[in-house]
N, C-alpha and C. Protein backbone atom coordinates (compact mmCIF):
# COMPACT_ATOMS: atom_id res chain seq x y z
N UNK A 1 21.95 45.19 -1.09
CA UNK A 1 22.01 45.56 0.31
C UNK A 1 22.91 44.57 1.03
N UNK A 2 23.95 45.31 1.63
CA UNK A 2 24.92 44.21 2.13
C UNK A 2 24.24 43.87 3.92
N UNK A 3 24.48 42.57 4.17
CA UNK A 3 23.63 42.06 5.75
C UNK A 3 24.77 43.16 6.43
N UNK A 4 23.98 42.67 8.10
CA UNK A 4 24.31 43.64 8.97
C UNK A 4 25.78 43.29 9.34
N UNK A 5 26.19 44.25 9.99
CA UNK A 5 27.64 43.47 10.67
C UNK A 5 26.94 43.42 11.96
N UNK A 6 27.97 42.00 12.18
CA UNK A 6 27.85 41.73 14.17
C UNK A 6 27.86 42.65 15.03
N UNK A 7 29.07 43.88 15.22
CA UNK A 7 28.61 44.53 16.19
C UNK A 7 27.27 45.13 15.77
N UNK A 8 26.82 45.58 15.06
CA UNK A 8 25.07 45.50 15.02
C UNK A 8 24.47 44.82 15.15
N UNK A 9 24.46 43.62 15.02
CA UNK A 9 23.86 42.52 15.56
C UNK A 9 23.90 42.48 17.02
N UNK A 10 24.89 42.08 17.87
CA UNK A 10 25.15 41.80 18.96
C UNK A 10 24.31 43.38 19.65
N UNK A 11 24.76 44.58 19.18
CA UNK A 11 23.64 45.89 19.68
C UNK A 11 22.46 45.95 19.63
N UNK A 12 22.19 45.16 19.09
CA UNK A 12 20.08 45.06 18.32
C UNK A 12 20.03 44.25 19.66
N UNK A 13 21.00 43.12 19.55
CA UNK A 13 20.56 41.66 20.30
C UNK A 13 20.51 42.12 21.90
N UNK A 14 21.97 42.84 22.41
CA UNK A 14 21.87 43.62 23.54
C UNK A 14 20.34 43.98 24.05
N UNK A 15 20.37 44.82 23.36
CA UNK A 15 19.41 45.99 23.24
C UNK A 15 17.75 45.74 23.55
N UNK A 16 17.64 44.78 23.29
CA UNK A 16 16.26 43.64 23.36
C UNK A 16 16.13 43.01 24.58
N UNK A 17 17.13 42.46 24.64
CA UNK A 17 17.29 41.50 25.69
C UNK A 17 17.69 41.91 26.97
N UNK A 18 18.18 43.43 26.74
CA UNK A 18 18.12 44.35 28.46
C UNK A 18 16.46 44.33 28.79
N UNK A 19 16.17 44.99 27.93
CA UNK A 19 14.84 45.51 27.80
C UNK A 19 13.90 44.41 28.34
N UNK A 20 13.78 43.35 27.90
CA UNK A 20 12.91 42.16 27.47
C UNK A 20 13.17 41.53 29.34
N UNK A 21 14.49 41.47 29.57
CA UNK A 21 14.58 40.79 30.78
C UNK A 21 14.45 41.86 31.77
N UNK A 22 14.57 42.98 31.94
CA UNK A 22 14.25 43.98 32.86
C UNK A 22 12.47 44.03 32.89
N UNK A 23 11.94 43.69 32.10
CA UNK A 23 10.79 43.70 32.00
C UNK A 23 9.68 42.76 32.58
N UNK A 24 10.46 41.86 32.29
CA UNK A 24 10.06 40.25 33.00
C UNK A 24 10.14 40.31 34.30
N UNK A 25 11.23 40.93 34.97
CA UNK A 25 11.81 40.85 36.57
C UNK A 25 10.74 42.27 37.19
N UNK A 26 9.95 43.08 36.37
CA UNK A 26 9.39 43.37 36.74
C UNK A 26 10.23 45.01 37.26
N UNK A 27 11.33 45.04 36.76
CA UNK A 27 11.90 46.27 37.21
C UNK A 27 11.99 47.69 36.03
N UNK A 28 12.21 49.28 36.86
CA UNK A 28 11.95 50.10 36.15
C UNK A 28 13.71 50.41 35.59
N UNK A 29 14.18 50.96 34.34
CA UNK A 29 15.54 51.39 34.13
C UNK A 29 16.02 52.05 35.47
N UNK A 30 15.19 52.85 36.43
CA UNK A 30 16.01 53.39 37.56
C UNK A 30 16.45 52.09 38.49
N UNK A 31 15.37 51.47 38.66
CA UNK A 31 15.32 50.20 39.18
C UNK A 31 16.69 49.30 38.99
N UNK A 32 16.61 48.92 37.75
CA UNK A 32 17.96 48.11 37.38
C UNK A 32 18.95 48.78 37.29
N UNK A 33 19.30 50.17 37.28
CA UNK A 33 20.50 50.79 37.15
C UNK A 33 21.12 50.88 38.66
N UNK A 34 20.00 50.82 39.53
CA UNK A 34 20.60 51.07 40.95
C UNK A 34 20.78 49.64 41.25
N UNK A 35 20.39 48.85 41.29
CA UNK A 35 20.75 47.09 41.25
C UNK A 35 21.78 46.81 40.69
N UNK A 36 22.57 47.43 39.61
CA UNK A 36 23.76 47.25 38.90
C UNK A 36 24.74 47.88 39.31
N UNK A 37 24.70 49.08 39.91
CA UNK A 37 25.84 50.06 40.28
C UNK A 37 25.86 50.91 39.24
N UNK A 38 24.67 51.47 38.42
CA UNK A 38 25.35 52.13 36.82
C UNK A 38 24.49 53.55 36.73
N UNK A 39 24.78 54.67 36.14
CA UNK A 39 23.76 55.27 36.22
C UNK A 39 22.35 55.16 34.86
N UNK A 40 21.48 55.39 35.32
CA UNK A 40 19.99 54.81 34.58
C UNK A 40 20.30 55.47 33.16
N UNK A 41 20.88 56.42 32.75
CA UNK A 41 21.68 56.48 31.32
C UNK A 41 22.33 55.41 30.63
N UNK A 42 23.27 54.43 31.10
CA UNK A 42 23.79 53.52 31.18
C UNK A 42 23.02 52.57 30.55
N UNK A 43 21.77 52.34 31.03
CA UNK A 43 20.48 51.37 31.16
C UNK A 43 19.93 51.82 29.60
N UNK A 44 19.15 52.98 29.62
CA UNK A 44 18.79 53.55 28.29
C UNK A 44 19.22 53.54 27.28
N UNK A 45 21.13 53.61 27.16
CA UNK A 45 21.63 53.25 26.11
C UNK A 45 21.62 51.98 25.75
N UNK A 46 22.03 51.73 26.45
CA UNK A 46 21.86 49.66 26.27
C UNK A 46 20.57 49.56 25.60
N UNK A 47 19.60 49.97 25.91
CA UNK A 47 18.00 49.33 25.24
C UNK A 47 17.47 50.15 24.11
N UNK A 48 18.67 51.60 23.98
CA UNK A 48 18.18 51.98 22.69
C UNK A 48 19.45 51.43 21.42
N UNK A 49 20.08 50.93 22.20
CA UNK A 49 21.12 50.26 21.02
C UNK A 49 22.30 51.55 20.71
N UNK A 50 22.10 52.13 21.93
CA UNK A 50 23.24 53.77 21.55
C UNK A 50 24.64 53.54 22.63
N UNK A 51 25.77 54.51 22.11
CA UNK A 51 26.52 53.99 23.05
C UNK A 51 27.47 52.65 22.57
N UNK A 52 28.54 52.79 23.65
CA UNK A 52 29.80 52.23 23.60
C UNK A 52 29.82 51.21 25.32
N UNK A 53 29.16 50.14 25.44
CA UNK A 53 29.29 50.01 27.17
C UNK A 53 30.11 49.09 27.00
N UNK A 54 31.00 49.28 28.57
CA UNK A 54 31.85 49.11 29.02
C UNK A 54 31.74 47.49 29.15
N UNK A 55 33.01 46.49 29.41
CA UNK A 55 32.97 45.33 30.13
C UNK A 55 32.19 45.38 31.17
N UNK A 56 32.82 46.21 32.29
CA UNK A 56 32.56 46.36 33.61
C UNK A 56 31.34 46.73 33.79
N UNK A 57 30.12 47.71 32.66
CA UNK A 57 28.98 47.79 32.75
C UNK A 57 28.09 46.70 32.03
N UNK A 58 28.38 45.71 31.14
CA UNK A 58 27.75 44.47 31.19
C UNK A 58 27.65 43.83 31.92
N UNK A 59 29.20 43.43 32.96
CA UNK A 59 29.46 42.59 33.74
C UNK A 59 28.41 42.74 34.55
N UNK A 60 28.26 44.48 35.81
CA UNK A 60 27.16 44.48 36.58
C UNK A 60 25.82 44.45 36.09
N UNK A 61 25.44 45.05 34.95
CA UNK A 61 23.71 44.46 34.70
C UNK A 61 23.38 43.35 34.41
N UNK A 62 24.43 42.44 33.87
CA UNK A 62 24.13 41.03 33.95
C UNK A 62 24.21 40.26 35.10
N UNK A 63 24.77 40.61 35.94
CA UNK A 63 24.82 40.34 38.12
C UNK A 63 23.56 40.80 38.18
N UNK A 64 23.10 41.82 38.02
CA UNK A 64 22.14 42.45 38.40
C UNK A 64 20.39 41.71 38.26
N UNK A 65 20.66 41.08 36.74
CA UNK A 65 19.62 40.30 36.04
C UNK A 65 19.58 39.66 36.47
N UNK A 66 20.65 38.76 36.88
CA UNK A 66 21.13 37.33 37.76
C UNK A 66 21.40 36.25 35.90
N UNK A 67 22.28 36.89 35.16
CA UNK A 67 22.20 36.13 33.54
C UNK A 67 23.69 36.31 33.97
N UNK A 68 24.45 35.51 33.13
CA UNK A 68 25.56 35.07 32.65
C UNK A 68 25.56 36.46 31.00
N UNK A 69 26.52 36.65 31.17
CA UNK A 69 26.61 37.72 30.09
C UNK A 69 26.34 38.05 28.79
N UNK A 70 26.99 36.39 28.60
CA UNK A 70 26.71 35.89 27.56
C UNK A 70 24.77 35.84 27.28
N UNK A 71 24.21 35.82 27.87
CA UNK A 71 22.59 35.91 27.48
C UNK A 71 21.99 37.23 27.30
N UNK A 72 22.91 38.07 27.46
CA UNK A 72 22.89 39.55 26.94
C UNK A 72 22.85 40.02 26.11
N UNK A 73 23.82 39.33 25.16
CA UNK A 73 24.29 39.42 24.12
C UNK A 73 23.79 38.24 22.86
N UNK A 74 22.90 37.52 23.68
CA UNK A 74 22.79 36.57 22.55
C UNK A 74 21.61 36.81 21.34
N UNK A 75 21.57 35.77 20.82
CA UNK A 75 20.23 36.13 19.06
C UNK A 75 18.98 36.16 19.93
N UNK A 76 17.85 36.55 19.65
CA UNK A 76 16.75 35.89 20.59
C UNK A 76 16.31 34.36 20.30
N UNK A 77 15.81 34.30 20.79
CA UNK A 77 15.38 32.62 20.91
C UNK A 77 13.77 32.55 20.19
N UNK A 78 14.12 31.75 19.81
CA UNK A 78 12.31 31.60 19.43
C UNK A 78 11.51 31.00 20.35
N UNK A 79 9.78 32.09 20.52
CA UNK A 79 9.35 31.76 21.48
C UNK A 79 8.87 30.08 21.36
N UNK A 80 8.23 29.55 22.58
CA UNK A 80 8.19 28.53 22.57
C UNK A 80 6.53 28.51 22.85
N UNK A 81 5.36 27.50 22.70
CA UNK A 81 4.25 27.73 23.02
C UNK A 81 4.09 26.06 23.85
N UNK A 82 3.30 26.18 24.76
CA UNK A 82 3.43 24.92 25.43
C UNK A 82 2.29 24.49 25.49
């Protein structure tokens, strides 16, 4: 079994981490799609890992999150217990 490629990676990683931080902020996909400028399709693809999105539609859901883009896209982090 050959490992994944990156753009699968980076789509899994996307994909989580819309989800994961929209969730935290307490908002619904209509919610964050209208906070972004995008339509809530937009939103859904992103968190089901479907889809081709745009610069310009990272750029605004990551404004939107209040994240740097780059944390969009990143591995997850391991949780931390305090």
């Amino acid at each position: 079994m050959s490992p994944p490629s990156p753009t699968a990676d980076a789509t899994s990683h996307l994909a989580r981490n819309v989800a994961a931080l929209r969730h935290t902020r307490g908002l619904t996909q209509q919610g964050l799609a209208a906070s972004a400028g995008v339509p809530r399709s937009t939103i859904t693809s992103l968190e089901s890992g479907t889809g081709n999105p745009s610069l310009q539609s990272l750029l605004k859901v990551a404004h939107a999150l209040a994240v740097p883009i780059d944390e969009l896209l990143a591995a997850p982090r391991a949780a931390v217990r305090l």
